[in-house]
C-alpha atoms as a PDB file:
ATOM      1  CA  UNK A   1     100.293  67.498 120.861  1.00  0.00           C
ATOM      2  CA  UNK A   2     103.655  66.033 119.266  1.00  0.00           C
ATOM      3  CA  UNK A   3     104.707  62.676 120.783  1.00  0.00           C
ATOM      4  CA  UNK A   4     107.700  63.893 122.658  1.00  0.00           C
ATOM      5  CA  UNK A   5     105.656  66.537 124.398  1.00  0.00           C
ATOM      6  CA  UNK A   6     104.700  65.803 128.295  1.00  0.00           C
ATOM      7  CA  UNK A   7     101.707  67.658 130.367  1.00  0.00           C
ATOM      8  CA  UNK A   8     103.032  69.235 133.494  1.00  0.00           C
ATOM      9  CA  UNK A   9     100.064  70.480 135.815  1.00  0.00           C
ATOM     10  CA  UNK A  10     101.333  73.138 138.076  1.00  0.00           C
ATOM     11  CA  UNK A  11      99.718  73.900 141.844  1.00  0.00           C
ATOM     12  CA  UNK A  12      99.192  76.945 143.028  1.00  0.00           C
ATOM     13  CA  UNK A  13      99.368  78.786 146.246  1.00  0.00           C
ATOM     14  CA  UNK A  14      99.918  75.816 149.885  1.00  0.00           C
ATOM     15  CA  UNK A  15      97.793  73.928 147.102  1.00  0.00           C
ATOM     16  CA  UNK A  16      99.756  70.419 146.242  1.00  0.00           C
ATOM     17  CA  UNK A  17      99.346  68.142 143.535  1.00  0.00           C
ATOM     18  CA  UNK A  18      95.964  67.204 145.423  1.00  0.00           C
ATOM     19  CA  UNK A  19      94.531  70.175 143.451  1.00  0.00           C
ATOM     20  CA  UNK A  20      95.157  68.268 139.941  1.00  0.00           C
ATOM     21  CA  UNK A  21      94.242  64.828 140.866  1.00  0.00           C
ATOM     22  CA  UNK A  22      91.320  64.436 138.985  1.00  0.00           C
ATOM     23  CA  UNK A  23      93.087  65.685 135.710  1.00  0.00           C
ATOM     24  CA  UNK A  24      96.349  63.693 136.146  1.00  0.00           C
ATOM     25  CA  UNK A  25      94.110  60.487 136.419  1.00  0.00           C
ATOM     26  CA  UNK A  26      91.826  61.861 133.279  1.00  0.00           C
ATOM     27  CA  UNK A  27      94.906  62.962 131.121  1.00  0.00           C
ATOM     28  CA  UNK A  28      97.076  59.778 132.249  1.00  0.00           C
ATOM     29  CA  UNK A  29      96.608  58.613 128.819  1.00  0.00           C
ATOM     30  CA  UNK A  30      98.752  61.279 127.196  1.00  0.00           C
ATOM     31  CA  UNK A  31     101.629  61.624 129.664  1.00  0.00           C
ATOM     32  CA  UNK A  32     100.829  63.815 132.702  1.00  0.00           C
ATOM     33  CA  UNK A  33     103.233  65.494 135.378  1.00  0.00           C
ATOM     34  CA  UNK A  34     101.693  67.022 138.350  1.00  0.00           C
ATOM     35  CA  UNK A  35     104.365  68.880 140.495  1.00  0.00           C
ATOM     36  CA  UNK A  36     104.134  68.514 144.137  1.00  0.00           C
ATOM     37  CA  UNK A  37     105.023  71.807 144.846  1.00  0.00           C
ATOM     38  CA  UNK A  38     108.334  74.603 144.861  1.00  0.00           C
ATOM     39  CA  UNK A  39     110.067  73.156 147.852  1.00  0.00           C
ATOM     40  CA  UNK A  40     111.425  76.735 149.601  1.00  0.00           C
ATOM     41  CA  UNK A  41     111.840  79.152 146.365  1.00  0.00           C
ATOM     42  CA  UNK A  42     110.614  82.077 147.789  1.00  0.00           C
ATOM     43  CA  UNK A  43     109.870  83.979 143.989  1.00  0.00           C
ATOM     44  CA  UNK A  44     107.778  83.556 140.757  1.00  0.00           C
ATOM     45  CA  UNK A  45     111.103  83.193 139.286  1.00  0.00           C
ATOM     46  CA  UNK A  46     112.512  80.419 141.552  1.00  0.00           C
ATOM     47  CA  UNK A  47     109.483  78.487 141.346  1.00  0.00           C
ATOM     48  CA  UNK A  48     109.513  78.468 137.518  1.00  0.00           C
ATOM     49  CA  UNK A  49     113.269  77.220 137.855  1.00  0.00           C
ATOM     50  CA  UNK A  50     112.423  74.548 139.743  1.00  0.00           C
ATOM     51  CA  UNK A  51     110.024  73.526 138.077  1.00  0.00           C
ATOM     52  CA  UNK A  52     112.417  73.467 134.817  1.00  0.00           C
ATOM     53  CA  UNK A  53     115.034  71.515 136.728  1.00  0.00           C
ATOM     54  CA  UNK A  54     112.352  68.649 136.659  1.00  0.00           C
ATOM     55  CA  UNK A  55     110.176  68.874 133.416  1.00  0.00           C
ATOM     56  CA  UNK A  56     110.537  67.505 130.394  1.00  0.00           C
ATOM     57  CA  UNK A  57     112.221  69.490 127.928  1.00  0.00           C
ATOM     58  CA  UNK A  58     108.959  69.889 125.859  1.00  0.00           C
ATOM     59  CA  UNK A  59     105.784  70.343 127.775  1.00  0.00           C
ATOM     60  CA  UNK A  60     102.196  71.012 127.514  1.00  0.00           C
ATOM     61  CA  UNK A  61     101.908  73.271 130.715  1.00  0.00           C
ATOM     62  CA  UNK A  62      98.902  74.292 132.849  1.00  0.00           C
ATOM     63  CA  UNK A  63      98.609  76.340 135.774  1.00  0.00           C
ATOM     64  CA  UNK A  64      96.343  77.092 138.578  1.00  0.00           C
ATOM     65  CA  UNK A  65      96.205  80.047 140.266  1.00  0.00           C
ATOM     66  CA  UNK A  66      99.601  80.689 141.147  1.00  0.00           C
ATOM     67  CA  UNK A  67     100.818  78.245 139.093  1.00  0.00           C
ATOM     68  CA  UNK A  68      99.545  79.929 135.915  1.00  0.00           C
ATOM     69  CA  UNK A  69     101.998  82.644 137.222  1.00  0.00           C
ATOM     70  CA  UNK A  70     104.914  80.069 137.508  1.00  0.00           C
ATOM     71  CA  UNK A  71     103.890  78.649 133.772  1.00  0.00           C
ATOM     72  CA  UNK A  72     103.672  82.646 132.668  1.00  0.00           C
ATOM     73  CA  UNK A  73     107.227  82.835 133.958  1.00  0.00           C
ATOM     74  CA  UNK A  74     108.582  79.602 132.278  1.00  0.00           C
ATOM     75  CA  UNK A  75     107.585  80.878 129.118  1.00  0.00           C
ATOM     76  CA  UNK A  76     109.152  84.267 129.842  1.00  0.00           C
ATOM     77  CA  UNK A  77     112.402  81.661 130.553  1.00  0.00           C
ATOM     78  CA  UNK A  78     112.539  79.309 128.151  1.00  0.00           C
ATOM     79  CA  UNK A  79     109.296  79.778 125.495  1.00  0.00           C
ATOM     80  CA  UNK A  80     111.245  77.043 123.005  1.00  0.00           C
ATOM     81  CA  UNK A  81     110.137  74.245 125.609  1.00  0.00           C
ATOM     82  CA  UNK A  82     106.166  75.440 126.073  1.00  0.00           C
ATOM     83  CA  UNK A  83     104.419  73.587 123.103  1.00  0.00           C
ATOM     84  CA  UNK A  84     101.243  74.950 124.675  1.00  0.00           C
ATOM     85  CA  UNK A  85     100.161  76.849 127.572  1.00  0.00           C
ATOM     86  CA  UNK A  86      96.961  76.535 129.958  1.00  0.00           C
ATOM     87  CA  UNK A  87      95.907  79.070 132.419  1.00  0.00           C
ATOM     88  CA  UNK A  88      93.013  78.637 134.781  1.00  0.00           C
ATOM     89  CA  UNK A  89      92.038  80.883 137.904  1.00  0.00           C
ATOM     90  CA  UNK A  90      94.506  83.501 137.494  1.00  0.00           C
ATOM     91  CA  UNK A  91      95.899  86.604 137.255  1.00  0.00           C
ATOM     92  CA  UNK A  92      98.722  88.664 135.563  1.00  0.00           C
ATOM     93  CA  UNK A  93      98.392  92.114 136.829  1.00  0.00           C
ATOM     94  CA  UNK A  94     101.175  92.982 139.119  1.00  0.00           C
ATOM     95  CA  UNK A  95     100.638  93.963 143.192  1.00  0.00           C
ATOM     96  CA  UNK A  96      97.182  95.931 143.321  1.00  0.00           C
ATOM     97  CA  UNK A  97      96.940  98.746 146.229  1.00  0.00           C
ATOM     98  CA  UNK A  98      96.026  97.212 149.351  1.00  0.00           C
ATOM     99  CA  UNK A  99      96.426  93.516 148.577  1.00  0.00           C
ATOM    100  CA  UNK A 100      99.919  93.737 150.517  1.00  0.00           C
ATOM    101  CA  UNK A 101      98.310  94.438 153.756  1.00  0.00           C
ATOM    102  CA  UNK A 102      95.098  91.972 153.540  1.00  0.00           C
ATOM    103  CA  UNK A 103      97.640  89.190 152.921  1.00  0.00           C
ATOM    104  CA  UNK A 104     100.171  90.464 155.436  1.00  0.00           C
ATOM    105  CA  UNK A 105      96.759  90.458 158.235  1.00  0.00           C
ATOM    106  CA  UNK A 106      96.258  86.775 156.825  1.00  0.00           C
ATOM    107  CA  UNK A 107     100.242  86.047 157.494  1.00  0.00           C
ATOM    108  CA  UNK A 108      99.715  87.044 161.022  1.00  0.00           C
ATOM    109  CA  UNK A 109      96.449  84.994 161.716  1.00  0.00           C
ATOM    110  CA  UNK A 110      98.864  82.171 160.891  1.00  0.00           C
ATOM    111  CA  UNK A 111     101.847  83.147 163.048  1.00  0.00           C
ATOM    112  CA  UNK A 112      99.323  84.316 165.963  1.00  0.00           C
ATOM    113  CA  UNK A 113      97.033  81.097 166.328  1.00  0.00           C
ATOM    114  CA  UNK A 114      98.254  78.360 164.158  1.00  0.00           C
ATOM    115  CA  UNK A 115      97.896  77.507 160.245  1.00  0.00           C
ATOM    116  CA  UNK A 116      94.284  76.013 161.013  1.00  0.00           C
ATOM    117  CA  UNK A 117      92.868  79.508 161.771  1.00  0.00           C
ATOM    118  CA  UNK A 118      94.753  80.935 158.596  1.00  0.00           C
ATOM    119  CA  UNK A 119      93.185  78.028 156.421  1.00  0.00           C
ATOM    120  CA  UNK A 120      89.622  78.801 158.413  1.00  0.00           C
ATOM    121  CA  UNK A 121      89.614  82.321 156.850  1.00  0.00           C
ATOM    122  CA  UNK A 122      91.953  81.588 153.587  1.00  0.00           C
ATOM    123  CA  UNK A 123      90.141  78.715 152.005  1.00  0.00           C
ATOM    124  CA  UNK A 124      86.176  78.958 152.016  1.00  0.00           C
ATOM    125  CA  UNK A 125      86.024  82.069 149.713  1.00  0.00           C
ATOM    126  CA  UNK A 126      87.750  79.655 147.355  1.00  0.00           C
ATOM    127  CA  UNK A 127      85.102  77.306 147.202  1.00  0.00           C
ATOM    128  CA  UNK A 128      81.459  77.560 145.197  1.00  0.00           C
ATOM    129  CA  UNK A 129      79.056  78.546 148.017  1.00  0.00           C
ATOM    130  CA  UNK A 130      76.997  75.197 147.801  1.00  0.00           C
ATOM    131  CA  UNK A 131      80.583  73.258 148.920  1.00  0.00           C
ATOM    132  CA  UNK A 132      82.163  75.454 151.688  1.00  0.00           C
ATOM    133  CA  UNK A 133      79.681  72.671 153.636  1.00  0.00           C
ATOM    134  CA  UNK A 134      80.590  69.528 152.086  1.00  0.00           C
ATOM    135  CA  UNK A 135      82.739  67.896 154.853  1.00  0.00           C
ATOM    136  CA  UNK A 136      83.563  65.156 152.295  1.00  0.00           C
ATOM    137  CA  UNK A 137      85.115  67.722 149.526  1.00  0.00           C
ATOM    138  CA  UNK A 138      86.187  70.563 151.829  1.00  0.00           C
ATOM    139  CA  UNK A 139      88.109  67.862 154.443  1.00  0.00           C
ATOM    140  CA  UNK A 140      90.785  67.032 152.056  1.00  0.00           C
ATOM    141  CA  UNK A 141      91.744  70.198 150.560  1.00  0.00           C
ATOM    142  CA  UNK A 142      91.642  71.816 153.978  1.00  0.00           C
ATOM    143  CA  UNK A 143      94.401  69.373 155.194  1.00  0.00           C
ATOM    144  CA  UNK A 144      96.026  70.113 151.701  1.00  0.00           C
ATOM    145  CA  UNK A 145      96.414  73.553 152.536  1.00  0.00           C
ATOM    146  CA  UNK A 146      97.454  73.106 156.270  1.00  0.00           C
ATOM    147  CA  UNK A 147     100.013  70.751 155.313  1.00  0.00           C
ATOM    148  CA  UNK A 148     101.507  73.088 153.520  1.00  0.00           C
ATOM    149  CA  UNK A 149     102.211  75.398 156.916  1.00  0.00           C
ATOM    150  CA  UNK A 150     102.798  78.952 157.754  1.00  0.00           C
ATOM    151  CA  UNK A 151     106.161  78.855 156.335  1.00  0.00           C
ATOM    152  CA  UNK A 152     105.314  78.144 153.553  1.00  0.00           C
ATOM    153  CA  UNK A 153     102.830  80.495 152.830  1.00  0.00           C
ATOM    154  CA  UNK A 154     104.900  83.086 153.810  1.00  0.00           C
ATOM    155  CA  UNK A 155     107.424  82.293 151.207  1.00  0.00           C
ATOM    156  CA  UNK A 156     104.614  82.113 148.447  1.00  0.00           C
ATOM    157  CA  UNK A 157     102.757  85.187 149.566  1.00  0.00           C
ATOM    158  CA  UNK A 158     106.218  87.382 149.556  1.00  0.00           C
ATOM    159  CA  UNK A 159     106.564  85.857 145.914  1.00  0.00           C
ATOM    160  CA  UNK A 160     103.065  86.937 145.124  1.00  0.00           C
ATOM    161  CA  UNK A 161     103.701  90.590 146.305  1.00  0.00           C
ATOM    162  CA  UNK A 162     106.933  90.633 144.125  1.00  0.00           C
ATOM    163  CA  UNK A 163     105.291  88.676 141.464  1.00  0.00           C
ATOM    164  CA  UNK A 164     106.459  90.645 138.047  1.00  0.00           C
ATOM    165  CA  UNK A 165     103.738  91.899 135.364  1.00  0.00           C
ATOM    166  CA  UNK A 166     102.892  89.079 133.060  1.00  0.00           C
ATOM    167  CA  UNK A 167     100.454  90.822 130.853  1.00  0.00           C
ATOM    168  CA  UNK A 168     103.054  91.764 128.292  1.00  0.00           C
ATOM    169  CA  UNK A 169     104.260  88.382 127.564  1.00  0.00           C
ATOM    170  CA  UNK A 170     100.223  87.458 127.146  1.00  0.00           C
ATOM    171  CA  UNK A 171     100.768  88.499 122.969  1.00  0.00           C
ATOM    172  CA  UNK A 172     103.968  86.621 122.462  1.00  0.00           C
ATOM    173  CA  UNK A 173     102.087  83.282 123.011  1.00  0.00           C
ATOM    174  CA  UNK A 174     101.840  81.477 119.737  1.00  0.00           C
ATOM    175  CA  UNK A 175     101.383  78.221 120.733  1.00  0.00           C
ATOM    176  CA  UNK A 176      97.374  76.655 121.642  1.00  0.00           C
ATOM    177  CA  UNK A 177      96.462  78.535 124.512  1.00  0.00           C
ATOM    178  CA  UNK A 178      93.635  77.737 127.114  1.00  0.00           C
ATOM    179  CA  UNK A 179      92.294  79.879 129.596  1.00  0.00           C
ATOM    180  CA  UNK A 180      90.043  78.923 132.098  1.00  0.00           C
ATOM    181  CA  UNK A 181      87.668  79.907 135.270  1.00  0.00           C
ATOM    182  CA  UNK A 182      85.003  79.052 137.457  1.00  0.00           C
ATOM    183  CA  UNK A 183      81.805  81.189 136.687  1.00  0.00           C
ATOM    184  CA  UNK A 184      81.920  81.595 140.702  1.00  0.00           C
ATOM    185  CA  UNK A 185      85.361  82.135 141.032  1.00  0.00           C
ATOM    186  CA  UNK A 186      85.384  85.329 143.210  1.00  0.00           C
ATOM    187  CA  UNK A 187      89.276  85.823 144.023  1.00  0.00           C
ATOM    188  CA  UNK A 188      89.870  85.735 140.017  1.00  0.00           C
ATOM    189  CA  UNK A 189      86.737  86.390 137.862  1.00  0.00           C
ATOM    190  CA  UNK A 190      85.784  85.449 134.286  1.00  0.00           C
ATOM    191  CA  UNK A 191      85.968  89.495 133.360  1.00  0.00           C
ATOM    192  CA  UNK A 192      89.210  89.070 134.462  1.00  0.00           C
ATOM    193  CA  UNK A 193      89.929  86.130 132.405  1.00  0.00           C
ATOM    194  CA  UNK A 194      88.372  87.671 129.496  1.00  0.00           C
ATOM    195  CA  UNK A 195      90.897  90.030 129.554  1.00  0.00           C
ATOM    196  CA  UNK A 196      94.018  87.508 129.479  1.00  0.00           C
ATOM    197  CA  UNK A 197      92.287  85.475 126.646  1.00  0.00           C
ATOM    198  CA  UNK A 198      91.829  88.621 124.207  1.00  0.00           C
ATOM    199  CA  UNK A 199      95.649  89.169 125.324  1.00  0.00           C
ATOM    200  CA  UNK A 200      96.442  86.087 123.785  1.00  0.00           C
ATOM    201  CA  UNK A 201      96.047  85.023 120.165  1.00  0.00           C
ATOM    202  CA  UNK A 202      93.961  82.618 119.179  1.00  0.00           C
ATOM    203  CA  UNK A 203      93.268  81.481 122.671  1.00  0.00           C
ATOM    204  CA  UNK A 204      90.392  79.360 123.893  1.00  0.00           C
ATOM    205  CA  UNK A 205      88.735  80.902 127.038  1.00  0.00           C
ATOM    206  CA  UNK A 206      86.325  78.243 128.857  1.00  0.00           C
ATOM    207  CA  UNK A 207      83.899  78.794 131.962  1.00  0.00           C
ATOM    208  CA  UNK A 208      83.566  76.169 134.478  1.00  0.00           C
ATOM    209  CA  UNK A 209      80.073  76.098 135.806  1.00  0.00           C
ATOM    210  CA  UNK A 210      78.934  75.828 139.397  1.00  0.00           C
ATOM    211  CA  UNK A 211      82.983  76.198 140.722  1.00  0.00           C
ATOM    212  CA  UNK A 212      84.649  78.897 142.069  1.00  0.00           C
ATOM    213  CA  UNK A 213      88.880  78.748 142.527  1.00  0.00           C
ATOM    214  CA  UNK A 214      89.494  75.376 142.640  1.00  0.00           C
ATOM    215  CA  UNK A 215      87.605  74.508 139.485  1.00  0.00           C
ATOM    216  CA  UNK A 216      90.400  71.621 138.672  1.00  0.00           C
ATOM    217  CA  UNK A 217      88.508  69.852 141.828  1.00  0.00           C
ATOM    218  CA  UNK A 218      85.204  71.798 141.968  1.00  0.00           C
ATOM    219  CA  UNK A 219      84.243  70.922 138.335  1.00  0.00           C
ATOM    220  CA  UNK A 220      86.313  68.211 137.390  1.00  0.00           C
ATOM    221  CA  UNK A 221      84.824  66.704 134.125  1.00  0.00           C
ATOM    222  CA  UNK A 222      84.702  69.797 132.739  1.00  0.00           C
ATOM    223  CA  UNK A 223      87.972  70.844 133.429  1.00  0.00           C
ATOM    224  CA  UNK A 224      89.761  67.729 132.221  1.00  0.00           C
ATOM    225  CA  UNK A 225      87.352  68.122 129.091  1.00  0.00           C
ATOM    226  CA  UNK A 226      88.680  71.545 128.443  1.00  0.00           C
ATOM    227  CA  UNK A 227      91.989  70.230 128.527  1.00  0.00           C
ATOM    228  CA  UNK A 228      91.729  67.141 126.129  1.00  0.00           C
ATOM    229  CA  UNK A 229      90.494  69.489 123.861  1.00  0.00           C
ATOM    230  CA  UNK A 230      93.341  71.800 124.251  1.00  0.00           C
ATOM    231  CA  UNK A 231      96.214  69.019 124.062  1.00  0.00           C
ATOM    232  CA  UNK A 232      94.204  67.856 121.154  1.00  0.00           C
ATOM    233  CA  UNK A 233      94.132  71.167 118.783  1.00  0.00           C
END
């Protein structure tokens, strides 16, 4: 990583900068941003301009989840100021048959009995099985997500469902690319992520053991790990 070059950790969906904590402490060493969130943009490509209204103008930028859809979409914007790029639990297939309704049924669990019955339903499947009953991991990333409120999460799921294709930028990246997964991830799995990494040239695909979505949090050591090493090639 040149010395002018800054890591930017990007959240993804009613996920915070909570989700990155463990890697902004890990990576402190080397410069780390971890963006709070995408205030009201209600678009992949809104989020990705905020986002570059704030960053440095040479970054090393990671994404989870969503937010590898927000770094996919800087680079579509302005690929001279991605020195390298790091996607983890994600996606870059457009709007699949049927997903518009299961997250429109989620939307109205929200607007019908509150964002705590939303985030009952929403988060667990995000979680390895052996966590979705530690109180002492699960309590802080549930208030995380019900922070963020139903607002919110209609604005980012209506930018989801009009989220553009990112697989054909996947063979323009030339810079050190990192893709990443929990082996339980079951919203975004490794075959998946198999897929994006032969997209991409040259780039390093890494499984996180024993996590599922939130592998930044789930497997923390390992993820930071897989980072280092990626800022480092």
């Amino acid at each position: 990583m040149s010395p002018e070059t800054r890591i930017c950790l990007l959240p993804g969906l009613i996920c915070s900068d909570y989700v990155w904590s463990p890697q902004a402490r890990d990576l402190e060493s080397y410069g780390v941003t971890a963006v709070p969130g995408y205030g009201a943009a209600a678009s992949i490509a809104a989020m990705a301009r905020s986002v570059l209204d704030i960053m440095p103008e040479r970054v090393a930028l990671a994404g989870h989840s969503m937010g590898a859809r927000v770094a996919l979409e800087i680079f579509r914007m302005a690929p001279e100021r991605v020195e390298r790029i790091a996607l983890l639990d994600t996606g870059v297939h457009p709007r699949q048959p049927g997903e518009r309704d299961k997250r429109m049924r989620l939307l109205q669990t929200g607007k019908q009995h509150g964002m705590q019955a939303l985030v009952d339903e929403w988060l667990p499947p995000m979680v390895h099985p052996q966590r979705r009953q530690d109180a002492d991991f699960m309590a802080p990333l549930y208030q995380m997500a019900v922070d963020a409120g139903v607002d919110q999460f209609e604005r980012q799921v209506e930018a989801l469902l009009a989220r553009p294709d990112a697989a054909p930028l996947l063979a323009k990246i030339r810079c050190p690319a990192l893709v990443g997964v929990g082996r339980q991830d079951e919203w975004s799995p490794v075959a998946q992520h198999e897929a994006i990494a032969a997209a991409i040239p040259d780039a390093d695909l890494v499984i996180f053991e024993d996590a599922a979505h939130m592998a930044p949090l789930e497997a923390p050591e390992q993820v930071s790990k897989a980072l280092i090493n990626w800022l480092e090639k």
